[in-house]
C-alpha atoms as a PDB file:
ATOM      1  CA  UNK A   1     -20.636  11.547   6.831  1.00  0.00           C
ATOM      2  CA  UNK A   2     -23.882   9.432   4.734  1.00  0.00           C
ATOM      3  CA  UNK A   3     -23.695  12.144   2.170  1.00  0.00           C
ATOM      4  CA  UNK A   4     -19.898  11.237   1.565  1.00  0.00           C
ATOM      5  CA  UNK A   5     -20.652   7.900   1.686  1.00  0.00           C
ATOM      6  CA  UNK A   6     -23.424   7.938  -0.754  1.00  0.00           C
ATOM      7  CA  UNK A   7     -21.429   9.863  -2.777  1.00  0.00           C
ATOM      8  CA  UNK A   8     -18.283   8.270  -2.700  1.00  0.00           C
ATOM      9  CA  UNK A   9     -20.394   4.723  -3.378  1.00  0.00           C
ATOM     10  CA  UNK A  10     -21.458   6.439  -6.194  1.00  0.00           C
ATOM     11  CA  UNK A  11     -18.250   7.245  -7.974  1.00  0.00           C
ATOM     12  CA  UNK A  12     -17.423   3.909  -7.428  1.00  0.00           C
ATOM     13  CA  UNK A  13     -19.790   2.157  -9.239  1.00  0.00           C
ATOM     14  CA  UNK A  14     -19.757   4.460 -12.139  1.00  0.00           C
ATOM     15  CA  UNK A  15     -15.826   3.113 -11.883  1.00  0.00           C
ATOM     16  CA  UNK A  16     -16.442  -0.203 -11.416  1.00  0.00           C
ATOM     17  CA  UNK A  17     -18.809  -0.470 -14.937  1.00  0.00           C
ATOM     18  CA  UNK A  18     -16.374   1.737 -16.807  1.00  0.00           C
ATOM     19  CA  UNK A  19     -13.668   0.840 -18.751  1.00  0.00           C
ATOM     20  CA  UNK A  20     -10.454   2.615 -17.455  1.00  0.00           C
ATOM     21  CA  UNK A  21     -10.324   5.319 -20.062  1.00  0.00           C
ATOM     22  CA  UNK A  22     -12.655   5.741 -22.711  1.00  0.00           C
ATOM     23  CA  UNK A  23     -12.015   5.894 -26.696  1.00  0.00           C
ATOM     24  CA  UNK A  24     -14.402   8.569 -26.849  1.00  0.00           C
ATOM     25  CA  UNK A  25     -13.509  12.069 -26.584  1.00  0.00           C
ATOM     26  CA  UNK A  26     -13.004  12.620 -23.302  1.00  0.00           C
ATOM     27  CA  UNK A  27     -11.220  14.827 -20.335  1.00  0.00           C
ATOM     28  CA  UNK A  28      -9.315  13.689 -17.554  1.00  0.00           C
ATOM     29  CA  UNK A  29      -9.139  15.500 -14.085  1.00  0.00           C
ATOM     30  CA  UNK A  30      -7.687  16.102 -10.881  1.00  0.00           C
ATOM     31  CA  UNK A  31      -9.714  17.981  -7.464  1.00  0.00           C
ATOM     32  CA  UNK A  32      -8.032  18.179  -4.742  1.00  0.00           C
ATOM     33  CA  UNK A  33      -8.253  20.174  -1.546  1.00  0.00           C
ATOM     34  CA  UNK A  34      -5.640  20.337   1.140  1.00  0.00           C
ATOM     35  CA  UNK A  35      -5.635  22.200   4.850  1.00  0.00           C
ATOM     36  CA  UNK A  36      -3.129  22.769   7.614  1.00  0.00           C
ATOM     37  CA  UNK A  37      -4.235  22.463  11.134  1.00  0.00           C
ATOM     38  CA  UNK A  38      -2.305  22.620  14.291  1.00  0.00           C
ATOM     39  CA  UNK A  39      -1.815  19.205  16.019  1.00  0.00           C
ATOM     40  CA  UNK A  40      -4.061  18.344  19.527  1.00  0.00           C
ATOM     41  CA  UNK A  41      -2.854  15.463  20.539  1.00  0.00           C
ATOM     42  CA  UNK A  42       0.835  13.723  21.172  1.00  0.00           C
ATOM     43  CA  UNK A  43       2.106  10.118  21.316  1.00  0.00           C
ATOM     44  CA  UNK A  44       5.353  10.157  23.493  1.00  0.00           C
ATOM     45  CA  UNK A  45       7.429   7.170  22.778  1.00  0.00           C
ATOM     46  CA  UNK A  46       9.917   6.710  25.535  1.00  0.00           C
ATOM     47  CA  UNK A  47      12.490   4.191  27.527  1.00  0.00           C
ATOM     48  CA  UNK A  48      14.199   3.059  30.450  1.00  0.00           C
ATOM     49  CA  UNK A  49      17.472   1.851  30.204  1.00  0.00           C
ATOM     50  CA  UNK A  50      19.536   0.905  33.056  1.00  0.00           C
ATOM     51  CA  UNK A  51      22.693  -1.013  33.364  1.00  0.00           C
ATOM     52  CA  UNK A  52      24.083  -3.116  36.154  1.00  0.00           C
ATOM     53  CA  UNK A  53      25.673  -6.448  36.857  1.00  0.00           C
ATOM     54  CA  UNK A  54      23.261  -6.951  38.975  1.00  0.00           C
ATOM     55  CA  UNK A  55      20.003  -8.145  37.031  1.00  0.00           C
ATOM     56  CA  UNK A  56      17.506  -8.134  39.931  1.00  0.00           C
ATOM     57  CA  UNK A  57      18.774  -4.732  40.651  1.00  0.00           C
ATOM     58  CA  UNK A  58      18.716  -3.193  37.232  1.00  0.00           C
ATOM     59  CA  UNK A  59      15.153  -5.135  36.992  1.00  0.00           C
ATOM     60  CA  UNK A  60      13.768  -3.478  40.115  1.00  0.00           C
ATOM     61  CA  UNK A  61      15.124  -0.042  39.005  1.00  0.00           C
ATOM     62  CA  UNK A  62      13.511  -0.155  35.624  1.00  0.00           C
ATOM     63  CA  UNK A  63      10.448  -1.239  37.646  1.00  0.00           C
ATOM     64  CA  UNK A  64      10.331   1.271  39.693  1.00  0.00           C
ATOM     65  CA  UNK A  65      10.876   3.998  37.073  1.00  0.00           C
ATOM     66  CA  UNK A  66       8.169   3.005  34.786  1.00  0.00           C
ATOM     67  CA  UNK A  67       5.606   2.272  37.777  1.00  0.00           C
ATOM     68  CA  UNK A  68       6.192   5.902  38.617  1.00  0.00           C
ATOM     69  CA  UNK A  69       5.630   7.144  34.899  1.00  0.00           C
ATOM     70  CA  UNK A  70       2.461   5.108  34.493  1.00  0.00           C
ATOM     71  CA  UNK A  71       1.193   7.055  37.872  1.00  0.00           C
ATOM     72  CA  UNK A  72       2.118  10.316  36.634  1.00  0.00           C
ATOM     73  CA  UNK A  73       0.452   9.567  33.246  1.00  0.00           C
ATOM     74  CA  UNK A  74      -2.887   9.049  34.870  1.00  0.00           C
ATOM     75  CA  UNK A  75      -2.130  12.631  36.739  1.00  0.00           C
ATOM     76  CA  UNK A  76      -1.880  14.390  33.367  1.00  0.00           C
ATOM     77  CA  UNK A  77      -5.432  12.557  32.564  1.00  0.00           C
ATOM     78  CA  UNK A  78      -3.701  10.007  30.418  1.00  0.00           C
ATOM     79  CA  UNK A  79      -6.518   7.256  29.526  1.00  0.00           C
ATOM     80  CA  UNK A  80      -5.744   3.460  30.365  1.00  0.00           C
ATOM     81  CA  UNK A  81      -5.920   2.868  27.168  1.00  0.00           C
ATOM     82  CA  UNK A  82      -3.635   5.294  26.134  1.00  0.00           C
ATOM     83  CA  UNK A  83      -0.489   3.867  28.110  1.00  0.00           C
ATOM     84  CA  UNK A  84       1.592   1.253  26.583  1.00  0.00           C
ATOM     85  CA  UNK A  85       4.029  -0.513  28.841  1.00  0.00           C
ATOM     86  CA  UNK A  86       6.392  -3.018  27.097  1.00  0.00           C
ATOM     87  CA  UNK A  87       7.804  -5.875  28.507  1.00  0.00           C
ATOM     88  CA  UNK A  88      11.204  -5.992  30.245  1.00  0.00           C
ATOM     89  CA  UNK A  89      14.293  -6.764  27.739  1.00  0.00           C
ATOM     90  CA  UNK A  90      17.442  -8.275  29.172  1.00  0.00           C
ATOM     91  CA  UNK A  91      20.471  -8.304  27.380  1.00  0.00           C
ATOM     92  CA  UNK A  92      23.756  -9.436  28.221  1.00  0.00           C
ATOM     93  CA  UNK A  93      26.916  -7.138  27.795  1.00  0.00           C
ATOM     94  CA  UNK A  94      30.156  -8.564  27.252  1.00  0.00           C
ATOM     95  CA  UNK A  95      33.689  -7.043  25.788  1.00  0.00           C
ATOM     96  CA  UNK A  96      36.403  -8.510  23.582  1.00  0.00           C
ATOM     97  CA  UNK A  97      39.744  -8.330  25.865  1.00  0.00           C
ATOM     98  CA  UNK A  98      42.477  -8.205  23.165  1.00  0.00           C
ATOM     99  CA  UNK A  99      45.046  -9.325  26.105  1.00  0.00           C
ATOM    100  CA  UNK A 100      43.661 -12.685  27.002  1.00  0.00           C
ATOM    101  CA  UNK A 101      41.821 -12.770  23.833  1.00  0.00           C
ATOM    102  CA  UNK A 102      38.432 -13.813  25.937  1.00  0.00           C
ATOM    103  CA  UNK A 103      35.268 -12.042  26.354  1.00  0.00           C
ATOM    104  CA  UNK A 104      34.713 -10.444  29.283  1.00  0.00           C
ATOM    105  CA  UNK A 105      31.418  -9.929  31.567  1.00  0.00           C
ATOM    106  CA  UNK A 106      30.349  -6.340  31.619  1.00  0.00           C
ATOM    107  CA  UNK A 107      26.807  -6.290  32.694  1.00  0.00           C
ATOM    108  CA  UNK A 108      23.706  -6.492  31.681  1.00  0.00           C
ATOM    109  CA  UNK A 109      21.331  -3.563  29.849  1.00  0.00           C
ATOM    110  CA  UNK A 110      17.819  -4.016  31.104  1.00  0.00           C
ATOM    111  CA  UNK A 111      15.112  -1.749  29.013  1.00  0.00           C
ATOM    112  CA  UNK A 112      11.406  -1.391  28.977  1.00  0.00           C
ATOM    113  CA  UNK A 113       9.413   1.076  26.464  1.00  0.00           C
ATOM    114  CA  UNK A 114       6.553   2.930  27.848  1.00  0.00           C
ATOM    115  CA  UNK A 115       3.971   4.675  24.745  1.00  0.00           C
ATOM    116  CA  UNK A 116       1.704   7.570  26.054  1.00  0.00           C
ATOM    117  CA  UNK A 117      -1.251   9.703  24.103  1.00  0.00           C
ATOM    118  CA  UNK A 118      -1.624  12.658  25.444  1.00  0.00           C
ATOM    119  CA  UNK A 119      -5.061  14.245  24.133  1.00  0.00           C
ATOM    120  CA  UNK A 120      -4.548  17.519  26.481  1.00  0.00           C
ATOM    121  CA  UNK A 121      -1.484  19.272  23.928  1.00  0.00           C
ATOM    122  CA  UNK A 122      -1.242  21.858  26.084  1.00  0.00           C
ATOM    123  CA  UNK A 123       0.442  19.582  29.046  1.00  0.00           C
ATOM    124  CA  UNK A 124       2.846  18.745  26.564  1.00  0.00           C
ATOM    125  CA  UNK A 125       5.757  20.257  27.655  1.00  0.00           C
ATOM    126  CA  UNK A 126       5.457  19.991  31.469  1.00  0.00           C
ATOM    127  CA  UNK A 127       4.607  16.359  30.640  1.00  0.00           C
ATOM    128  CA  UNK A 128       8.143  15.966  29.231  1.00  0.00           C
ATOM    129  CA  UNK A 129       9.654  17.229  32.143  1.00  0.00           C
ATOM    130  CA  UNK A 130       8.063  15.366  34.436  1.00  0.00           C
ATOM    131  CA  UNK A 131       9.217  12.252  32.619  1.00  0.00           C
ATOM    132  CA  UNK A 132      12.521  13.628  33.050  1.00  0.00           C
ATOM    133  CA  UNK A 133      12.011  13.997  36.863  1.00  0.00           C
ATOM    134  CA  UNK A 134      10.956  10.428  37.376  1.00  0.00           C
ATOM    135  CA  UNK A 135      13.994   8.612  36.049  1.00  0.00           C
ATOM    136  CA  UNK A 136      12.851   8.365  31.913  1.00  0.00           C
ATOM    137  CA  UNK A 137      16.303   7.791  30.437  1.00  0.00           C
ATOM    138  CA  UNK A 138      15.568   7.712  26.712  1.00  0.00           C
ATOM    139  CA  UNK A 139      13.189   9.861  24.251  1.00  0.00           C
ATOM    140  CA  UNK A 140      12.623   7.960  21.093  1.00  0.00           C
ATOM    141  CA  UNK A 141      10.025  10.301  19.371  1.00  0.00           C
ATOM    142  CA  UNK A 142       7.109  11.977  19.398  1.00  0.00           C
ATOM    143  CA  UNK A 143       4.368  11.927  16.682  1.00  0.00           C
ATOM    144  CA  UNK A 144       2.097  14.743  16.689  1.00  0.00           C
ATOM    145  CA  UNK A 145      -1.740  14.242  14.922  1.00  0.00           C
ATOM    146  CA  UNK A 146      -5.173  15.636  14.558  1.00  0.00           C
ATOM    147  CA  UNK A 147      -7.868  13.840  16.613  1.00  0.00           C
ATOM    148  CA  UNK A 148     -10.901  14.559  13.763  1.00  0.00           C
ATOM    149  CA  UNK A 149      -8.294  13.851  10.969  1.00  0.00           C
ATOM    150  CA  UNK A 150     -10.445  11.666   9.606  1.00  0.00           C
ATOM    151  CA  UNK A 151     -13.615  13.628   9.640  1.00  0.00           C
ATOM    152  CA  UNK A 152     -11.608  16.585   8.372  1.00  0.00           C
ATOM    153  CA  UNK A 153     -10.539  14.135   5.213  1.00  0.00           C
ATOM    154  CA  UNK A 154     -14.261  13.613   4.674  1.00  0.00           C
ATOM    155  CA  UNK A 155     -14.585  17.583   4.140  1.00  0.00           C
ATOM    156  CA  UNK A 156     -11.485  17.180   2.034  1.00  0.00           C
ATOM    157  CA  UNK A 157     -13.489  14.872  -0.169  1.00  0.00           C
ATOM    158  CA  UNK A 158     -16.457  16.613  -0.641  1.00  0.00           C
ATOM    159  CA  UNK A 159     -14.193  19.836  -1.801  1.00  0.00           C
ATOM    160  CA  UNK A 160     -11.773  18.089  -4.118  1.00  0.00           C
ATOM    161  CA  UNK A 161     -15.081  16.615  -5.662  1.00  0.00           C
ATOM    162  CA  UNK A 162     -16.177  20.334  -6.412  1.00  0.00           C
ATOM    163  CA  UNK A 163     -12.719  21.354  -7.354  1.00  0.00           C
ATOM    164  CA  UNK A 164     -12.821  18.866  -9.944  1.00  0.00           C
ATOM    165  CA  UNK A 165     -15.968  19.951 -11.197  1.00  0.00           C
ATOM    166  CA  UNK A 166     -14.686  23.529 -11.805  1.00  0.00           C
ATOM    167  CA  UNK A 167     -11.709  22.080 -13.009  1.00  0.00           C
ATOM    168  CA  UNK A 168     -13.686  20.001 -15.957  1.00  0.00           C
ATOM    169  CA  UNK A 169     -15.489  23.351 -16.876  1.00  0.00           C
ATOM    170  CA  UNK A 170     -12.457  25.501 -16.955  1.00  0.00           C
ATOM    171  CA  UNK A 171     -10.457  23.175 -19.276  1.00  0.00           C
ATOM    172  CA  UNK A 172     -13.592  22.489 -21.816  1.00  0.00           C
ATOM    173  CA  UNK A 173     -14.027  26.257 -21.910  1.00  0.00           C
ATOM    174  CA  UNK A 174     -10.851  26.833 -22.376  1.00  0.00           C
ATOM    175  CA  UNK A 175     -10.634  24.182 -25.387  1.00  0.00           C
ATOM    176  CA  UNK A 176     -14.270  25.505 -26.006  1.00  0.00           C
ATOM    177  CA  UNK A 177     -15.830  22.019 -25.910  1.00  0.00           C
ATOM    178  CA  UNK A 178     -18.858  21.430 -23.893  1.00  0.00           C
ATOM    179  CA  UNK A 179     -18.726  18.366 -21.746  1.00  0.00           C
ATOM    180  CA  UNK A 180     -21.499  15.400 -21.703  1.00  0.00           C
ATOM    181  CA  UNK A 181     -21.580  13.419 -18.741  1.00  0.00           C
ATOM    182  CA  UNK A 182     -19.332  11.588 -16.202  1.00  0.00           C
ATOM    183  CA  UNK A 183     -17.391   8.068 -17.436  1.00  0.00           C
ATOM    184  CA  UNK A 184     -15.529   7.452 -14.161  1.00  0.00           C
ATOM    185  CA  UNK A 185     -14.170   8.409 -10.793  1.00  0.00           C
ATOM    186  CA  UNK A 186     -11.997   7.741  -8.314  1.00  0.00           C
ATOM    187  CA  UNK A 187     -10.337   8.776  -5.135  1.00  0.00           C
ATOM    188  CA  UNK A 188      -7.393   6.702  -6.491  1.00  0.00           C
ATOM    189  CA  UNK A 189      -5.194   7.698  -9.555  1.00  0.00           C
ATOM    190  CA  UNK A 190      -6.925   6.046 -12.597  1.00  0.00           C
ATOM    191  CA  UNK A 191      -5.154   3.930 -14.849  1.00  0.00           C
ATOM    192  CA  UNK A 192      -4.678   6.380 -18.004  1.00  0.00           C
ATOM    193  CA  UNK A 193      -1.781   6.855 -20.357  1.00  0.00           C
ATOM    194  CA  UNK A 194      -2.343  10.879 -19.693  1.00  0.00           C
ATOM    195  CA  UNK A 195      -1.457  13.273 -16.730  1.00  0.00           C
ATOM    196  CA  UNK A 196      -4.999  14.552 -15.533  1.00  0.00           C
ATOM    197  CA  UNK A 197      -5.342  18.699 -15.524  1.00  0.00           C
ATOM    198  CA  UNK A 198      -4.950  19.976 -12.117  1.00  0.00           C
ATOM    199  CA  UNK A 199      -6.545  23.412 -11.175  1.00  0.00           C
ATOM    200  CA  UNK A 200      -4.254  25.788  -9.576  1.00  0.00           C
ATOM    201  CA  UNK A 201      -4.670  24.670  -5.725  1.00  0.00           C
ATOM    202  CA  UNK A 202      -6.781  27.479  -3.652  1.00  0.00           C
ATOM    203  CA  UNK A 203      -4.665  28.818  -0.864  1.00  0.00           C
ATOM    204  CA  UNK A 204      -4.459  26.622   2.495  1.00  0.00           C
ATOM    205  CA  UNK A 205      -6.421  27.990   5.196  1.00  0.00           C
ATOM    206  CA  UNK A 206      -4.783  26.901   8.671  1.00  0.00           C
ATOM    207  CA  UNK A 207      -7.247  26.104  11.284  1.00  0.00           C
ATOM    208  CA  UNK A 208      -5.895  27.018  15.071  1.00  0.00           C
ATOM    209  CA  UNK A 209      -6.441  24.663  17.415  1.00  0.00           C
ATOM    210  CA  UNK A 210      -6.807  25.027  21.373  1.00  0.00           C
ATOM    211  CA  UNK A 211      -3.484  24.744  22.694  1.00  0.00           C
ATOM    212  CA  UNK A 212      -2.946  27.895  24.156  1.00  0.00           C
ATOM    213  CA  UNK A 213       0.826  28.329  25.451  1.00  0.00           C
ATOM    214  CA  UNK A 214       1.699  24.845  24.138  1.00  0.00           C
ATOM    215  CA  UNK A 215       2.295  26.871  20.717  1.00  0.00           C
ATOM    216  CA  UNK A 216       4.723  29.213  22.514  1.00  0.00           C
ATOM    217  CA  UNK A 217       6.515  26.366  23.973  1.00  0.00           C
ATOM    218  CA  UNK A 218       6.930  23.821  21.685  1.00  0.00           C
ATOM    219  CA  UNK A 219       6.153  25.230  17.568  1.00  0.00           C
ATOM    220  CA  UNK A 220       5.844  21.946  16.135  1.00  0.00           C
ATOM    221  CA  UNK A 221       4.227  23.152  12.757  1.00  0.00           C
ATOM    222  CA  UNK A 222       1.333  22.393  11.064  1.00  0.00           C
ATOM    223  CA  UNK A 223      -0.318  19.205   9.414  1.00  0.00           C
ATOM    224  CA  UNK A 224      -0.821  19.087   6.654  1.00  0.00           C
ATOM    225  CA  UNK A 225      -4.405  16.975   5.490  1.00  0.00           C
ATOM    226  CA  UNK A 226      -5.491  16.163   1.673  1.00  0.00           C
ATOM    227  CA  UNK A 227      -7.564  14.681  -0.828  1.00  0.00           C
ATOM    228  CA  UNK A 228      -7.653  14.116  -4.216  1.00  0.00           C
ATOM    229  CA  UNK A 229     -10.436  12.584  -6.361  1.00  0.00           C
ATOM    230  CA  UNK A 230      -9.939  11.655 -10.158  1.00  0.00           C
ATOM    231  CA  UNK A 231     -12.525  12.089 -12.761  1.00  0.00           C
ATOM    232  CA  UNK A 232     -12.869  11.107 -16.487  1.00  0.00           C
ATOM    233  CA  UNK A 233     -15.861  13.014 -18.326  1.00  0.00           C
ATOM    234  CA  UNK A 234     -17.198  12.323 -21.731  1.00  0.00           C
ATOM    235  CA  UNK A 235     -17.199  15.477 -24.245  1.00  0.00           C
ATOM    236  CA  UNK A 236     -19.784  16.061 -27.072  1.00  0.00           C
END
């Protein structure tokens, strides 16, 4: 957003040709503005694991498997770009024989990792089972996010910036000091020997996204987004 920018650019360079804190009088606060928001998208981290003493036939298994879940990504509209397919890992399986006291053969474990975004959250669940159905042995995690998170931030910014504003006036009145100007801000904590005053935070509004019956499937919760912006004002 060029007003953020402009804005934020601002507050820097009042920052950058300020002192940290002042010796004058001053007052040091806190905006900050927060939202939950249902997640839209999904990054599926799974694996393929399969175990043999035959490597060119636990190979070609693990092949096989993860050719057919790279085809049934692109089925569920899963971008190129969006599929991840790690190389092959070999490793060799042995077991201590307390008998002959010799390590014995057992096999080897062949893996490969496959990473998939999934931007349509509503094929989440039949997604999973699909995965299932094609041979996916191992389901590491799944991170859930927000695909305007950072244009949603940008909002954030703009409405700690007010909250701080109210939050200036509400402490001066209620020390019944009248404030002079702004000495410094910052989206970062400044460096200040005091705790800054922090407004009561407004209620968090959650914002619904299009999911449909992925909600009634899977409830994974909201995200929570936030900003906070820092501000130092001179008082008369």
């Amino acid at each position: 957003m060029r007003i953020l920018s402009v804005l934020a650019a601002s507050l820097f360079s009042v920052s950058s040709f300020a002192s940290t804190v002042p010796d004058d009088p001053h007052l040091y606060v806190q905006g900050q503005a927060k939202i939950q928001v249902q997640p839209d998208r999904a990054t599926i981290r799974v694996a393929i694991v399969e175990k043999s003493k035959q490597l060119p036939e636990a190979k070609q298994k693990v092949d096989d498997i993860m050719a057919k879940a790279i085809k049934l990504a692109k089925r569920f509209d899963i971008e190129k770009d969006d599929i991840h397919a790690e190389q092959l890992n070999v490793y060799r399986q042995t077991r201590y024989n307390r008998n002959t006291n010799e390590e014995e053969f057992e096999g080897f474990r062949v893996t490969r990792s496959l990473t998939l975004t999934l931007k349509k959250i509503e094929s989440y669940p039949e997604l999973l089972q699909a995965l299932v159905d094609t041979g996916i042995t191992e389901f590491n995690n799944t991170e859930f996010s927000v695909s305007n998170r950072e244009e949603l931030t940008d909002k954030l910014k703009l409405k700690a910036i007010k909250d701080a504003k109210l939050a200036v006036k509400e402490l001066a009145g209620a020390f019944d000091v009248e404030v002079d100007k702004l000495y410094s801000a910052s989206f970062a904590p400044i460096n200040a020997p005091t705790v800054p005053y922090l407004r009561q935070a407004p209620a968090m509004k959650m914002m619904d996204s299009e999911s449909g019956s992925y909600k009634e499937a899977y409830n994974t919760g909201a995200i929570t987004i936030e900003a906070q912006v820092y501000a130092i004002y001179l008082i008369k």
